[in-house]
C-alpha atoms as a PDB file:
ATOM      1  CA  UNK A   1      68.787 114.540  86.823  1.00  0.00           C
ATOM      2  CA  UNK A   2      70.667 116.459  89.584  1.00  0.00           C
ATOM      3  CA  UNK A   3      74.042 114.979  90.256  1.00  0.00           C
ATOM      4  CA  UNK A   4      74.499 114.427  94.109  1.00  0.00           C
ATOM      5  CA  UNK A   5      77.266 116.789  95.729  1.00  0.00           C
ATOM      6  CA  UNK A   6      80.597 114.912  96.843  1.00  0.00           C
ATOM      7  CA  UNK A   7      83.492 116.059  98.677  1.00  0.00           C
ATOM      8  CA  UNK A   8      85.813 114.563  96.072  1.00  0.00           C
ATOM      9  CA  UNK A   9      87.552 111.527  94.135  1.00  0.00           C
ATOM     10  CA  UNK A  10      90.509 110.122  96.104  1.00  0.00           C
ATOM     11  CA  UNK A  11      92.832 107.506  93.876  1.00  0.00           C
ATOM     12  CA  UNK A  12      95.335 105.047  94.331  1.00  0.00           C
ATOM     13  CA  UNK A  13      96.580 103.464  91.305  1.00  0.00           C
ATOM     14  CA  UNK A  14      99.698 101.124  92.288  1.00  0.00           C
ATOM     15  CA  UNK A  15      98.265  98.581  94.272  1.00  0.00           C
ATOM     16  CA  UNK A  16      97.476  94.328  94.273  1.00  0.00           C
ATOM     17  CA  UNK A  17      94.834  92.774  95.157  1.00  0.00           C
ATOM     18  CA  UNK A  18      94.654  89.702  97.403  1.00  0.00           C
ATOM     19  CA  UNK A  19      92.390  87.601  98.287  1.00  0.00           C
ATOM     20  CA  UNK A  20      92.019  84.929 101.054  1.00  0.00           C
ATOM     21  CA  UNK A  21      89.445  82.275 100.661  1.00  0.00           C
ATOM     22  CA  UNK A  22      87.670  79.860 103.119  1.00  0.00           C
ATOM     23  CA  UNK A  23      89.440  81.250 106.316  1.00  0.00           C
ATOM     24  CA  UNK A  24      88.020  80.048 109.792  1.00  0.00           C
ATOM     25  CA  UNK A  25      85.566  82.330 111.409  1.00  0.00           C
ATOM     26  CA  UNK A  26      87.519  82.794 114.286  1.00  0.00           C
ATOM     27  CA  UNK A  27      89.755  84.983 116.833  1.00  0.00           C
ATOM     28  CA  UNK A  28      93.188  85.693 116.129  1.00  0.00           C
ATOM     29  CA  UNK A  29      92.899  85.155 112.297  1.00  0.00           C
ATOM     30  CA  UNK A  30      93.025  88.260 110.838  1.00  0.00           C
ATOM     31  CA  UNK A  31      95.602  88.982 113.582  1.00  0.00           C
ATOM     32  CA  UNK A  32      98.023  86.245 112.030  1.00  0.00           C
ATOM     33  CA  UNK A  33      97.469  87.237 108.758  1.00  0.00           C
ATOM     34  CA  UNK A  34      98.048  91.124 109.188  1.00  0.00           C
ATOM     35  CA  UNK A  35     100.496  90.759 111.575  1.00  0.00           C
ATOM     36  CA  UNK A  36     102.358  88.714 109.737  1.00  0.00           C
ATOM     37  CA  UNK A  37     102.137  91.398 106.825  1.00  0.00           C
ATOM     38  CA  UNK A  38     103.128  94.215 109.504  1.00  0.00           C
ATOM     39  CA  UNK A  39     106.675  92.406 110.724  1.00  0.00           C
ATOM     40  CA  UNK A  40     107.708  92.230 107.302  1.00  0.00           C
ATOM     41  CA  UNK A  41     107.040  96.101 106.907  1.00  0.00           C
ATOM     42  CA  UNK A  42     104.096  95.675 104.099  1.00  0.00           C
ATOM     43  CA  UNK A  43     101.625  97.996 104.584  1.00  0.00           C
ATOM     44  CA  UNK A  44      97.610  97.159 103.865  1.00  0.00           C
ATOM     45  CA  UNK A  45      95.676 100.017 102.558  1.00  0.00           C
ATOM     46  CA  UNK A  46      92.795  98.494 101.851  1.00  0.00           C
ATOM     47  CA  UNK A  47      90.774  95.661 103.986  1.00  0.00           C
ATOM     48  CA  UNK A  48      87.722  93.858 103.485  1.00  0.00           C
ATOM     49  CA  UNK A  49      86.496  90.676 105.099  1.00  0.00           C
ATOM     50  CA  UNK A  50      82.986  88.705 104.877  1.00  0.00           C
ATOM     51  CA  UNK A  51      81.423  85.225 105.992  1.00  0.00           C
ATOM     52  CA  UNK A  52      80.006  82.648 103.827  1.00  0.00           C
ATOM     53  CA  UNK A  53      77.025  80.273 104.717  1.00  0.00           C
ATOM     54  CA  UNK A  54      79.403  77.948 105.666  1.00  0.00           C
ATOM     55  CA  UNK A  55      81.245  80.112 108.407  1.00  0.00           C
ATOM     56  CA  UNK A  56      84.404  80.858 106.250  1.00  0.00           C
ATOM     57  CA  UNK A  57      85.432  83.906 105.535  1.00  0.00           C
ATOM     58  CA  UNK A  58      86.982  85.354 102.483  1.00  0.00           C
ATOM     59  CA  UNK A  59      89.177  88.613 103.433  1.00  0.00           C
ATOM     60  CA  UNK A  60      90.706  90.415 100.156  1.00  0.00           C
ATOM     61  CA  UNK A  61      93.502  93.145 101.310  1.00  0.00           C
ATOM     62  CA  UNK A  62      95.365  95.898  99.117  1.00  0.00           C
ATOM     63  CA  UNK A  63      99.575  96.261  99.265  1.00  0.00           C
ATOM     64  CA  UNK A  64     101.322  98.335  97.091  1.00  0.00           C
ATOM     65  CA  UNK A  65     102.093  96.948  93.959  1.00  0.00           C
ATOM     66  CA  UNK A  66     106.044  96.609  94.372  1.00  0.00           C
ATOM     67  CA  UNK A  67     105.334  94.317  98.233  1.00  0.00           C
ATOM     68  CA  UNK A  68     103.033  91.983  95.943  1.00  0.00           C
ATOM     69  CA  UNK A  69     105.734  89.023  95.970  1.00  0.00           C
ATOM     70  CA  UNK A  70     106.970  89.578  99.911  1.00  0.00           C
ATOM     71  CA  UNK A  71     103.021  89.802 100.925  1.00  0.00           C
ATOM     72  CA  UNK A  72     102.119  86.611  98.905  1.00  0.00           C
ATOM     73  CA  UNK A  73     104.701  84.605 100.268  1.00  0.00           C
ATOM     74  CA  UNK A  74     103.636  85.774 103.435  1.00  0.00           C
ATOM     75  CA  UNK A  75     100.143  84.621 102.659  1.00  0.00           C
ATOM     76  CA  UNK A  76     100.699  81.653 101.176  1.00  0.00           C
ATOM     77  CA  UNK A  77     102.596  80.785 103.489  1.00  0.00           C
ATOM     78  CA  UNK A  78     100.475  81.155 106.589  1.00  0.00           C
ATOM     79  CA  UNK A  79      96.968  80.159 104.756  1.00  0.00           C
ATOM     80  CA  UNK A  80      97.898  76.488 105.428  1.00  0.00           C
ATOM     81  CA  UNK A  81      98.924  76.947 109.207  1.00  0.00           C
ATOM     82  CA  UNK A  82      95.376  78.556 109.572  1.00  0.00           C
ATOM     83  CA  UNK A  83      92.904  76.081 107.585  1.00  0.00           C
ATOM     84  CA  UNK A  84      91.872  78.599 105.021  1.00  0.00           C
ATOM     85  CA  UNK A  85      91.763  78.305 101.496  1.00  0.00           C
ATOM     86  CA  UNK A  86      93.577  79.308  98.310  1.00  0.00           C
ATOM     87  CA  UNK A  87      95.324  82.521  98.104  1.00  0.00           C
ATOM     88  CA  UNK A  88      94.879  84.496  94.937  1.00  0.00           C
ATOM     89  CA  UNK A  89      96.553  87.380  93.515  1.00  0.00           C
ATOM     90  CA  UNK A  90      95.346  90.500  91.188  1.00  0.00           C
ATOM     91  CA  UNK A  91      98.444  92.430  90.833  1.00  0.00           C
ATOM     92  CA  UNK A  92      97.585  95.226  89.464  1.00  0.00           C
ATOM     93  CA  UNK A  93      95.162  97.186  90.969  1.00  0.00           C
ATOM     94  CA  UNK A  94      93.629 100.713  91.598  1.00  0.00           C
ATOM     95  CA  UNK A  95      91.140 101.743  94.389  1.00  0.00           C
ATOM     96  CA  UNK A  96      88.556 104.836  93.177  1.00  0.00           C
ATOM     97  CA  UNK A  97      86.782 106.789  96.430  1.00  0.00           C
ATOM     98  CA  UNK A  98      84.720 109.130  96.664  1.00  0.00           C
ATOM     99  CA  UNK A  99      84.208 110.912 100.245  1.00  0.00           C
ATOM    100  CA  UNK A 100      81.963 113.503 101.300  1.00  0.00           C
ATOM    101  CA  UNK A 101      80.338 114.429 104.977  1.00  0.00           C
ATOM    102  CA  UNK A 102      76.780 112.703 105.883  1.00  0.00           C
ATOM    103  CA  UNK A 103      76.708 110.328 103.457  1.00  0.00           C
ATOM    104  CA  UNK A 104      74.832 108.203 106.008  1.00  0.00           C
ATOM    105  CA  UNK A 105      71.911 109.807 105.729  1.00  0.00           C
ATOM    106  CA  UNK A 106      71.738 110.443 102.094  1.00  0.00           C
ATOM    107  CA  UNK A 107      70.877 107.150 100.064  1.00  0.00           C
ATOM    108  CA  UNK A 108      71.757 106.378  96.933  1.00  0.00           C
ATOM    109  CA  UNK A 109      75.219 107.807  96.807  1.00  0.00           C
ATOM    110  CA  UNK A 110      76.907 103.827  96.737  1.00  0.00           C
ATOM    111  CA  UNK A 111      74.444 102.847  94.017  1.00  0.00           C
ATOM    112  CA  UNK A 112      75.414 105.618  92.146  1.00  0.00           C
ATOM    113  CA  UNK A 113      79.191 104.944  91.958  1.00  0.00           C
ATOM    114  CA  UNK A 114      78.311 101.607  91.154  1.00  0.00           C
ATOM    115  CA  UNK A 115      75.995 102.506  88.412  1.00  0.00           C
ATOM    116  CA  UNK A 116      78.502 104.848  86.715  1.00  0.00           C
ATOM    117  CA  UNK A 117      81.565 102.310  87.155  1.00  0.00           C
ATOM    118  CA  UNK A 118      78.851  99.905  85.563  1.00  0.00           C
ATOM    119  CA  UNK A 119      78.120 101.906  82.548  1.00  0.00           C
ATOM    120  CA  UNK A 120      81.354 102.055  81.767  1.00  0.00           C
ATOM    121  CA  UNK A 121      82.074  98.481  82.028  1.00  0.00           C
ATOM    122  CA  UNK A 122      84.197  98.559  84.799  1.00  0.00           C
ATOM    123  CA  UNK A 123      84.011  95.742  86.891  1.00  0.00           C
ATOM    124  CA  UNK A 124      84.204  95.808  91.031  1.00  0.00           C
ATOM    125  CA  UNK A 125      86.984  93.785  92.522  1.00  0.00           C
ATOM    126  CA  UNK A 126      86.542  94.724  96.123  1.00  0.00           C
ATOM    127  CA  UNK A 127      83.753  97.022  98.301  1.00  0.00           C
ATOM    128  CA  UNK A 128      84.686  98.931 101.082  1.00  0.00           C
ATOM    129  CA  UNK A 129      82.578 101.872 103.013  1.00  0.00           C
ATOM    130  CA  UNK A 130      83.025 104.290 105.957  1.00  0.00           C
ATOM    131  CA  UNK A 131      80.638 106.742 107.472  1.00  0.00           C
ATOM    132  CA  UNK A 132      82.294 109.494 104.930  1.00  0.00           C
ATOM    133  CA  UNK A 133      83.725 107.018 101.989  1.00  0.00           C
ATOM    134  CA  UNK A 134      82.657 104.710  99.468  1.00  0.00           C
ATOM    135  CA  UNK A 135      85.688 102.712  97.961  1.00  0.00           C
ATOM    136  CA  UNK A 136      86.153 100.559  94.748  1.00  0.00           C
ATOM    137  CA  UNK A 137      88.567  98.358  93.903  1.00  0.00           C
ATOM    138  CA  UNK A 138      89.263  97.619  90.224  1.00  0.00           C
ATOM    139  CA  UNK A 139      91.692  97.125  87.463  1.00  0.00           C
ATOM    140  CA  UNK A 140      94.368  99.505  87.250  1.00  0.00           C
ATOM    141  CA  UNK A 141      94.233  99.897  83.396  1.00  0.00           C
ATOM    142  CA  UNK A 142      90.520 101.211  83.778  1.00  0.00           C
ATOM    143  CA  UNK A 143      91.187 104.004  86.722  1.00  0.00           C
ATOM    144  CA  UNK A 144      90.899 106.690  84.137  1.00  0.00           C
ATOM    145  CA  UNK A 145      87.492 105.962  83.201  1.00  0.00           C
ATOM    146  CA  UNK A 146      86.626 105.210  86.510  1.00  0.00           C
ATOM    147  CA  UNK A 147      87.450 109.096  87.483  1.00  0.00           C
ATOM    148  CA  UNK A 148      86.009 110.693  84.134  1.00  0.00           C
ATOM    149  CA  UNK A 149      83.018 108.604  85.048  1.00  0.00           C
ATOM    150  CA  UNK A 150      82.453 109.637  88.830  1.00  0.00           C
ATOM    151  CA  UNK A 151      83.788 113.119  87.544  1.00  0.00           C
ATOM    152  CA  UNK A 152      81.195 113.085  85.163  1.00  0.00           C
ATOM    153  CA  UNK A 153      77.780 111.771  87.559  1.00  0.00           C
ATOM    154  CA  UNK A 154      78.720 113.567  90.979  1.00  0.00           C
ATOM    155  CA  UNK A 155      79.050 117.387  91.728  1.00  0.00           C
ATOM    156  CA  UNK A 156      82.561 117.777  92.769  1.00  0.00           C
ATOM    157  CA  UNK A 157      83.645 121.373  94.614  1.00  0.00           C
END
């Protein structure tokens, strides 16, 4: 089979996890809970948020590993003031990319990633995608594999 031409592998290894359950569907949530994040200086670098059935959403964010305990607080803290749900933690974390132009109009390249993460085990946390970017969250401890995978099923420059 002909591996499928990428830009590259981008990594982040030192990162949580959180995750947000059965938030209102409605304006000035993710505000509250990102702005609250942003006065106390902890940056997001990753951010994800979907609706349920019953119009909750669950958002999951990354923070770097060593603002885990200020960005909790911070969450737990606010989750009550806006009806949502439990707040849970993964602390350590590692988000795998891969990036590449027009990967919009060439399918399969997500399924891919997946499959390769997949045969290897590895288990997906978190989903994110851009026009250029597919991003995985997982566990820290298997980021290695997760590159010599993706190094090992794409065709890097």
């Amino acid at each position: 089979m002909e591996k499928i031409r990428i830009g590259g592998i981008m990594q982040n290894a030192h990162l949580s996890l959180l995750n947000v359950s059965a938030v209102p569907d409605r304006p000035g949530i993710a505000s509250a809970i990102l702005g609250g994040l942003g006065e106390q200086r902890v940056n997001v670098q990753f951010i994800v948020q979907a609706i349920d059935e019953s119009q909750r959403d669950q958002i999951a964010l990354c923070v770097d590993r060593d603002d885990l305990p200020t960005a909790l607080d911070i969450l737990v803290r606010v989750a009550p003031e806006l009806d949502a749900g439990k707040v849970v933690s993964h602390p350590e974390a590692a988000i795998v990319s891969i990036f590449g132009p027009d990967f919009r109009e060439r399918p399969g390249i997500a399924g891919t990633m997946f499959e390769a993460l997949a045969d290897e085990g590895i288990n997906i946390l978190a989903i994110s995608t851009s026009i250029s970017t597919v991003s995985c969250v997982i566990d820290s401890e298997h980021l290695e594999a997760a590159l010599n995978a993706l190094r090992a099923t794409f065709d890097l420059p």
